[in-house]
PDB file of N, CA and C in Angstrom:
ATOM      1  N   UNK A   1     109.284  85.673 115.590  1.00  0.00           N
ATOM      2  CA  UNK A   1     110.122  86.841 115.663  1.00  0.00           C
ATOM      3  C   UNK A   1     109.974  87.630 114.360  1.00  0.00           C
ATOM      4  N   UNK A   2     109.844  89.048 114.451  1.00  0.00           N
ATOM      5  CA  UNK A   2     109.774  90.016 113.439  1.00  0.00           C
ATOM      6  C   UNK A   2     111.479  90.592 112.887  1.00  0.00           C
ATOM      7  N   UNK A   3     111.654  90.110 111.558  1.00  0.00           N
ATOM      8  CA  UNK A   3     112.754  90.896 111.279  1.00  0.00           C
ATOM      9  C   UNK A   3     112.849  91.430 110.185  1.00  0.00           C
ATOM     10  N   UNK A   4     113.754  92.059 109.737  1.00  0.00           N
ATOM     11  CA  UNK A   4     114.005  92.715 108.392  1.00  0.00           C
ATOM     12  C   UNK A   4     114.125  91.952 106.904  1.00  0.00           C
ATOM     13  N   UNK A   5     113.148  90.627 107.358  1.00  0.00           N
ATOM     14  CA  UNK A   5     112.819  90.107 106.155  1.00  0.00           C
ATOM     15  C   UNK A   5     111.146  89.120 105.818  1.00  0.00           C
ATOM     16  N   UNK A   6     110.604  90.105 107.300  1.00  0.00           N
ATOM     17  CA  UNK A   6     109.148  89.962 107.900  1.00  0.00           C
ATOM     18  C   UNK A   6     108.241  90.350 106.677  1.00  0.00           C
ATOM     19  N   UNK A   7     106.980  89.885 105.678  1.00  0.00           N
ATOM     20  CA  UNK A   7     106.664  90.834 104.901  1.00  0.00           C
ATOM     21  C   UNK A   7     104.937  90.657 105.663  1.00  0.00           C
ATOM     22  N   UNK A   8     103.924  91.116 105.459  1.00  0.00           N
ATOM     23  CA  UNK A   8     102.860  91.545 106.030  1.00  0.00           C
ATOM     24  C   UNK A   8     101.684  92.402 104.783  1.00  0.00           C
ATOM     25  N   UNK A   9     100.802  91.369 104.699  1.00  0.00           N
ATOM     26  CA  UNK A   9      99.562  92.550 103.625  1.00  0.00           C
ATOM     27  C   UNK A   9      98.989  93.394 104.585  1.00  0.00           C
ATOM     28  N   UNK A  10      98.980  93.533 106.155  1.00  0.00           N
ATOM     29  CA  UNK A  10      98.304  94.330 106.665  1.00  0.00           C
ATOM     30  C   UNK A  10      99.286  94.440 107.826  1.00  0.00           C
ATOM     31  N   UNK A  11      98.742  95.342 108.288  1.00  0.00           N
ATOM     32  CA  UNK A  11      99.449  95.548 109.796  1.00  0.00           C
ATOM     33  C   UNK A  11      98.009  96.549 110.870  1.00  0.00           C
ATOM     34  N   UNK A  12      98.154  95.580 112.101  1.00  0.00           N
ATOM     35  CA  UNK A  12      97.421  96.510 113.110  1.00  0.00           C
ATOM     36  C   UNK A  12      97.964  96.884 114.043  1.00  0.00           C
ATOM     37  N   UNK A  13      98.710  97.977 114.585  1.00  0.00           N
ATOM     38  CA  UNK A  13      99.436  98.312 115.535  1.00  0.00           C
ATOM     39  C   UNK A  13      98.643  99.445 116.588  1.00  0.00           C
ATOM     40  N   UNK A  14      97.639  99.482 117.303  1.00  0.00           N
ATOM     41  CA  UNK A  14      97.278 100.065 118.072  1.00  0.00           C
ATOM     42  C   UNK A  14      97.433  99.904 119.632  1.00  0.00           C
ATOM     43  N   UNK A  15      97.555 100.873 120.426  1.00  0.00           N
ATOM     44  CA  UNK A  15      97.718 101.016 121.682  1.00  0.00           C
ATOM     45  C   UNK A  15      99.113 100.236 122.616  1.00  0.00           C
ATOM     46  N   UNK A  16     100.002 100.765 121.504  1.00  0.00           N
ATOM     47  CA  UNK A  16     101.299  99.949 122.160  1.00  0.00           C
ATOM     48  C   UNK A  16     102.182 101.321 122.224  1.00  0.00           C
ATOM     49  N   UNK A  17     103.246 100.914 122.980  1.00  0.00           N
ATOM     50  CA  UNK A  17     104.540 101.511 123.074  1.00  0.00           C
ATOM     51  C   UNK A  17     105.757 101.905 122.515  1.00  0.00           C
ATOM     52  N   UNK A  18     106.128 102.093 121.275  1.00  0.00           N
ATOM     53  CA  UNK A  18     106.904 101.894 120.692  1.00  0.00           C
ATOM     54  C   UNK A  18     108.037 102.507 120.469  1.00  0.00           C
ATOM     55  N   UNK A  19     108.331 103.359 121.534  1.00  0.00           N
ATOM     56  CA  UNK A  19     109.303 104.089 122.424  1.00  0.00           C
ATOM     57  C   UNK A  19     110.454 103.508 121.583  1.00  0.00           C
ATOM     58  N   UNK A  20     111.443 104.336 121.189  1.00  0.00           N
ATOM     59  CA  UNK A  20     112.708 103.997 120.928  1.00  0.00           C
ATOM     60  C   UNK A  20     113.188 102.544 120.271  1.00  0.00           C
ATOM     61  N   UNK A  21     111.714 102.024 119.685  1.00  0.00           N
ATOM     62  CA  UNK A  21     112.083 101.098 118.214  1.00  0.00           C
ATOM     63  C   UNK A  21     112.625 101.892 116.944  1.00  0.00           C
ATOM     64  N   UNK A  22     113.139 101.006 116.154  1.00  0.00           N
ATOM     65  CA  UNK A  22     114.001 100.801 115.163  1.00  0.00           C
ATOM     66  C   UNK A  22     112.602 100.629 113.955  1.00  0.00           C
ATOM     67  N   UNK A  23     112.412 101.751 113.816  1.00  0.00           N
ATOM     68  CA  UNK A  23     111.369 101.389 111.930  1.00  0.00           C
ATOM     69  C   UNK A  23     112.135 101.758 111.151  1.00  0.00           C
ATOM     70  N   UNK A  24     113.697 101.772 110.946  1.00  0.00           N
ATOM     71  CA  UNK A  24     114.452 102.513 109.362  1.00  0.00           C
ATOM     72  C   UNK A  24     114.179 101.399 108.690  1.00  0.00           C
ATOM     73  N   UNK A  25     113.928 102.407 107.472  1.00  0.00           N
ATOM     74  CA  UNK A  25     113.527 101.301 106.454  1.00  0.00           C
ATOM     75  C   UNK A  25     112.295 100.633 105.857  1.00  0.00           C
ATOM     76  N   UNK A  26     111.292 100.862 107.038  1.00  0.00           N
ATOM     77  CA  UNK A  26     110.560  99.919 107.185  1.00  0.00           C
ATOM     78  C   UNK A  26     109.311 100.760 106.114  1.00  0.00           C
ATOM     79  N   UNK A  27     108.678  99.707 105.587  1.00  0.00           N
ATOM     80  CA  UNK A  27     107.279 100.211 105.101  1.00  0.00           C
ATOM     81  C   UNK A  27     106.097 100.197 105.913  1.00  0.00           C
ATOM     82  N   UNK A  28     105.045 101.007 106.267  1.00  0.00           N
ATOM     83  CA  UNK A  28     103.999 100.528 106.829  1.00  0.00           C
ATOM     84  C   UNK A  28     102.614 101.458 106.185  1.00  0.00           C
ATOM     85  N   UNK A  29     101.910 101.296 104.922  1.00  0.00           N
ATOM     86  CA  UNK A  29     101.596 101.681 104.064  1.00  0.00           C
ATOM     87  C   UNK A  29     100.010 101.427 104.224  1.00  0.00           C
ATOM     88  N   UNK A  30      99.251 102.342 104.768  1.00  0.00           N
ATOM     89  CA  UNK A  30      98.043 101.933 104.630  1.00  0.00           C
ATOM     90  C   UNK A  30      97.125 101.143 105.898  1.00  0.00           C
ATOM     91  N   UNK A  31      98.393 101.486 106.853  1.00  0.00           N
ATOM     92  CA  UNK A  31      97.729 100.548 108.268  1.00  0.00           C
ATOM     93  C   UNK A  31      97.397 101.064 109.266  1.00  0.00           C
ATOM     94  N   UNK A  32      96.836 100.664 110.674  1.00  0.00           N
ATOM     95  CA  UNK A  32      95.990 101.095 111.569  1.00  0.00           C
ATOM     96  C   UNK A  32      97.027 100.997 112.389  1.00  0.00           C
ATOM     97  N   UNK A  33      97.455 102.590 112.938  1.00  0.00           N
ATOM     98  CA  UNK A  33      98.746 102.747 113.905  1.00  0.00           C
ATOM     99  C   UNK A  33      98.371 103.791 115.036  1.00  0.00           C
ATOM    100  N   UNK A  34      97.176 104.098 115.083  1.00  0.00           N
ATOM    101  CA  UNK A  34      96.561 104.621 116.127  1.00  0.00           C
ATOM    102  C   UNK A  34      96.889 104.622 117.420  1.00  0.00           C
ATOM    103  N   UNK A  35      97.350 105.722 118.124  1.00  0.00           N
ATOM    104  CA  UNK A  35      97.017 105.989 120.105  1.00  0.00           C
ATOM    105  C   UNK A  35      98.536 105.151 120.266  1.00  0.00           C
ATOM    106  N   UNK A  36      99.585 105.392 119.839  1.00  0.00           N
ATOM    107  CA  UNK A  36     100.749 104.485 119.880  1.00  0.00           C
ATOM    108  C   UNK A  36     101.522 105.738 120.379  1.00  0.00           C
ATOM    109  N   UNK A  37     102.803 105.158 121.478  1.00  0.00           N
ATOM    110  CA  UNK A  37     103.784 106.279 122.166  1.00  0.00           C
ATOM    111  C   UNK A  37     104.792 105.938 121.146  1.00  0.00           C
ATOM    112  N   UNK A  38     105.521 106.830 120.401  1.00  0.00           N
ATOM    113  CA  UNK A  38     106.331 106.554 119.225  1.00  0.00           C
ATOM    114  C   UNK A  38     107.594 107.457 119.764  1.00  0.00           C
ATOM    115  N   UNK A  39     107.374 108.012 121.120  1.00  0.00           N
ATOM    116  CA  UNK A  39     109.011 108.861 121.809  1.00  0.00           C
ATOM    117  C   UNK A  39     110.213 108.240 121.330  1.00  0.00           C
ATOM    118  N   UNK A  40     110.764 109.151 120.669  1.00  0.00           N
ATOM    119  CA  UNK A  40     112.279 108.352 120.063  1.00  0.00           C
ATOM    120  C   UNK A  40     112.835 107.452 119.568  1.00  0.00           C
ATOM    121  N   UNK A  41     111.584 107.254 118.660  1.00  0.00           N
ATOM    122  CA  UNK A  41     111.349 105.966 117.394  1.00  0.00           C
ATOM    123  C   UNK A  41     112.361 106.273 116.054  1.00  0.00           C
ATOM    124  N   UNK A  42     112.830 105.173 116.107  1.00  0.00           N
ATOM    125  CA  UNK A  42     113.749 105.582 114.657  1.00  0.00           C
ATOM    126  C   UNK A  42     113.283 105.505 113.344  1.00  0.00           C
ATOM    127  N   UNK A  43     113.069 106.374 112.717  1.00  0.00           N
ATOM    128  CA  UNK A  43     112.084 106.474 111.415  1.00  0.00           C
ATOM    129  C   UNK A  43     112.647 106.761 110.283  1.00  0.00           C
ATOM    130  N   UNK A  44     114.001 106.704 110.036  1.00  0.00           N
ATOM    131  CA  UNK A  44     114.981 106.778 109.113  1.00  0.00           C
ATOM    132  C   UNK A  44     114.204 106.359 107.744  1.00  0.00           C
ATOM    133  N   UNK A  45     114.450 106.508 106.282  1.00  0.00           N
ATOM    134  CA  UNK A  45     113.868 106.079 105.412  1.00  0.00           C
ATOM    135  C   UNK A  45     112.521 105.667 105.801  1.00  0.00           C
ATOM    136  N   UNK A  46     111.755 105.525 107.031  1.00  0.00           N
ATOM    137  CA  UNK A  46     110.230 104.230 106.845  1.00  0.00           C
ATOM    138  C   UNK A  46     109.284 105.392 105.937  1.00  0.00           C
ATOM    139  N   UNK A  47     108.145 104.611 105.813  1.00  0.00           N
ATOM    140  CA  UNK A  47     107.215 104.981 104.632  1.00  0.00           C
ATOM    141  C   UNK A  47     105.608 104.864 105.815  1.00  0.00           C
ATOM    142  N   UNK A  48     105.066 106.034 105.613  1.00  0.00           N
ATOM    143  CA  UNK A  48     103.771 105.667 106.676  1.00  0.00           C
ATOM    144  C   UNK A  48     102.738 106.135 105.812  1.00  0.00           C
ATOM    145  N   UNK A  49     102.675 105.999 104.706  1.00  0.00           N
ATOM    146  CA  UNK A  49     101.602 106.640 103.330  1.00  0.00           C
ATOM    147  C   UNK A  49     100.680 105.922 103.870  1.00  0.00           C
ATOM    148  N   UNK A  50      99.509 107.170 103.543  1.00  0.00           N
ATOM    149  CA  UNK A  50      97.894 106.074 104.053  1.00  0.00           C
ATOM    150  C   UNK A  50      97.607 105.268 105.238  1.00  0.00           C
ATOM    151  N   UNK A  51      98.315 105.679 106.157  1.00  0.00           N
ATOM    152  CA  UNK A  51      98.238 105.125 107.642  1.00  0.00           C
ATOM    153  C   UNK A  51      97.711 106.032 108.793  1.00  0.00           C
ATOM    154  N   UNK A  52      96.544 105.265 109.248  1.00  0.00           N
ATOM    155  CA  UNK A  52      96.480 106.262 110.500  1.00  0.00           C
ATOM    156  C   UNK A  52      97.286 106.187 111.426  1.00  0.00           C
ATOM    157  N   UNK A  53      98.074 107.271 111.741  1.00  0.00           N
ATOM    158  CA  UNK A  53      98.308 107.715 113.223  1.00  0.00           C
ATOM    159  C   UNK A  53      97.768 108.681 113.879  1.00  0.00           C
ATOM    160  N   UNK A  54      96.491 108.207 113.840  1.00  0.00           N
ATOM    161  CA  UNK A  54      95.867 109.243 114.989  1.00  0.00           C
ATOM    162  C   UNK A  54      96.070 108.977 116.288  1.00  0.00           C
ATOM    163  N   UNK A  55      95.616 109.842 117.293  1.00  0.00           N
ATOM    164  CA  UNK A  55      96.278 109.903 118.600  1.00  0.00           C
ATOM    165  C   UNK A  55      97.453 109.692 119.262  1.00  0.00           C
ATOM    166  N   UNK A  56      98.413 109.299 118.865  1.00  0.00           N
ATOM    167  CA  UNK A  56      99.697 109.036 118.671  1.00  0.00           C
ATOM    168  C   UNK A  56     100.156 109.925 119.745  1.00  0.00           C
ATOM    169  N   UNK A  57     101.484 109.794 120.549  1.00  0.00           N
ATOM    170  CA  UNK A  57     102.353 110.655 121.243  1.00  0.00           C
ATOM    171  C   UNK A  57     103.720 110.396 120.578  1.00  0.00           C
ATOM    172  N   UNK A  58     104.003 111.694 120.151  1.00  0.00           N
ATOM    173  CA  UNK A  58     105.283 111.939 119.133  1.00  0.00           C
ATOM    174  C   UNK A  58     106.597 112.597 119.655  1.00  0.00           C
ATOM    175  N   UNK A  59     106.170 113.139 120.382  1.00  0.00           N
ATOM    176  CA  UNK A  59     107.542 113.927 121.085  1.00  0.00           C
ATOM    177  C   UNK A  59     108.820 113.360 120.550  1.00  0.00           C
ATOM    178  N   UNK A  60     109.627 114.450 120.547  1.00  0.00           N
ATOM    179  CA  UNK A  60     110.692 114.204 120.087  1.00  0.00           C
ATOM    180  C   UNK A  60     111.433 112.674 118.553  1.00  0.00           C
ATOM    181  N   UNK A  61     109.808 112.758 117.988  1.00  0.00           N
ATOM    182  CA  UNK A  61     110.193 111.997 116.687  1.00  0.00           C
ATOM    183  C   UNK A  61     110.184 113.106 115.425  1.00  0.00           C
ATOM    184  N   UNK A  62     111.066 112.233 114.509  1.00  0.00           N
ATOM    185  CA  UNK A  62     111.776 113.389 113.708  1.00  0.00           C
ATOM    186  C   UNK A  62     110.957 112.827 112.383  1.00  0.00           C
ATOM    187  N   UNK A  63     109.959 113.770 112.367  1.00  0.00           N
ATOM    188  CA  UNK A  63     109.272 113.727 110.854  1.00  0.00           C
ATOM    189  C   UNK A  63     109.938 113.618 109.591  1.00  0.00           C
ATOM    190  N   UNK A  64     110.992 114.542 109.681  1.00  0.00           N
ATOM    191  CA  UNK A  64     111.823 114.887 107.903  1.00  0.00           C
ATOM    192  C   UNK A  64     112.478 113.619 107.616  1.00  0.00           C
ATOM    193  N   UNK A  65     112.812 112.549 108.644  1.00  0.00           N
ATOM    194  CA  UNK A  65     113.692 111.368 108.334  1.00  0.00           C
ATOM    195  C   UNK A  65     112.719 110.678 107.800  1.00  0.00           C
ATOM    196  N   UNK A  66     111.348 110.437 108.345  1.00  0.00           N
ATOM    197  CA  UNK A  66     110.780 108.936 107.316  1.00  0.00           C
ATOM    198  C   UNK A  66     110.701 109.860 105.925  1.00  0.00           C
ATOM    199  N   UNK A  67     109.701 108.948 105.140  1.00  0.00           N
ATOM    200  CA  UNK A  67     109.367 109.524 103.653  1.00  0.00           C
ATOM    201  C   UNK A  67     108.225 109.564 103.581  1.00  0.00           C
TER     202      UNK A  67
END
């Protein structure tokens, strides 16, 4: 189980769903986040420096909240 005390040198997150998860907070710095549905993802404080999200479907996610 992944929780808010999960730590990770890498992360690969491609071709998933991630519809209306919970990333506040979260760091993901430098990782492969590609072709991911991110509709109404909570992005409060997260950090996505140096990460691809290419192809991504964003709708209705709120850029100004991560950092």
């Amino acid at each position: 189980m992944i929780t808010t005390r999960t730590w990770f040198c890498s992360a690969y997150i491609t071709n998933t769903n991630l519809s209306y998860a919970n990333f506040s907070k979260v760091v993901l710095e430098k990782c492969e986040l590609w072709e991911n549905r991110w509709i109404g993802a909570q992005v409060l404080g997260a950090t996505f420096s140096g990460s691809d999200l290419s192809g991504g479907e964003f709708s209705t996610f709120d850029w100004r909240t991560a950092n």
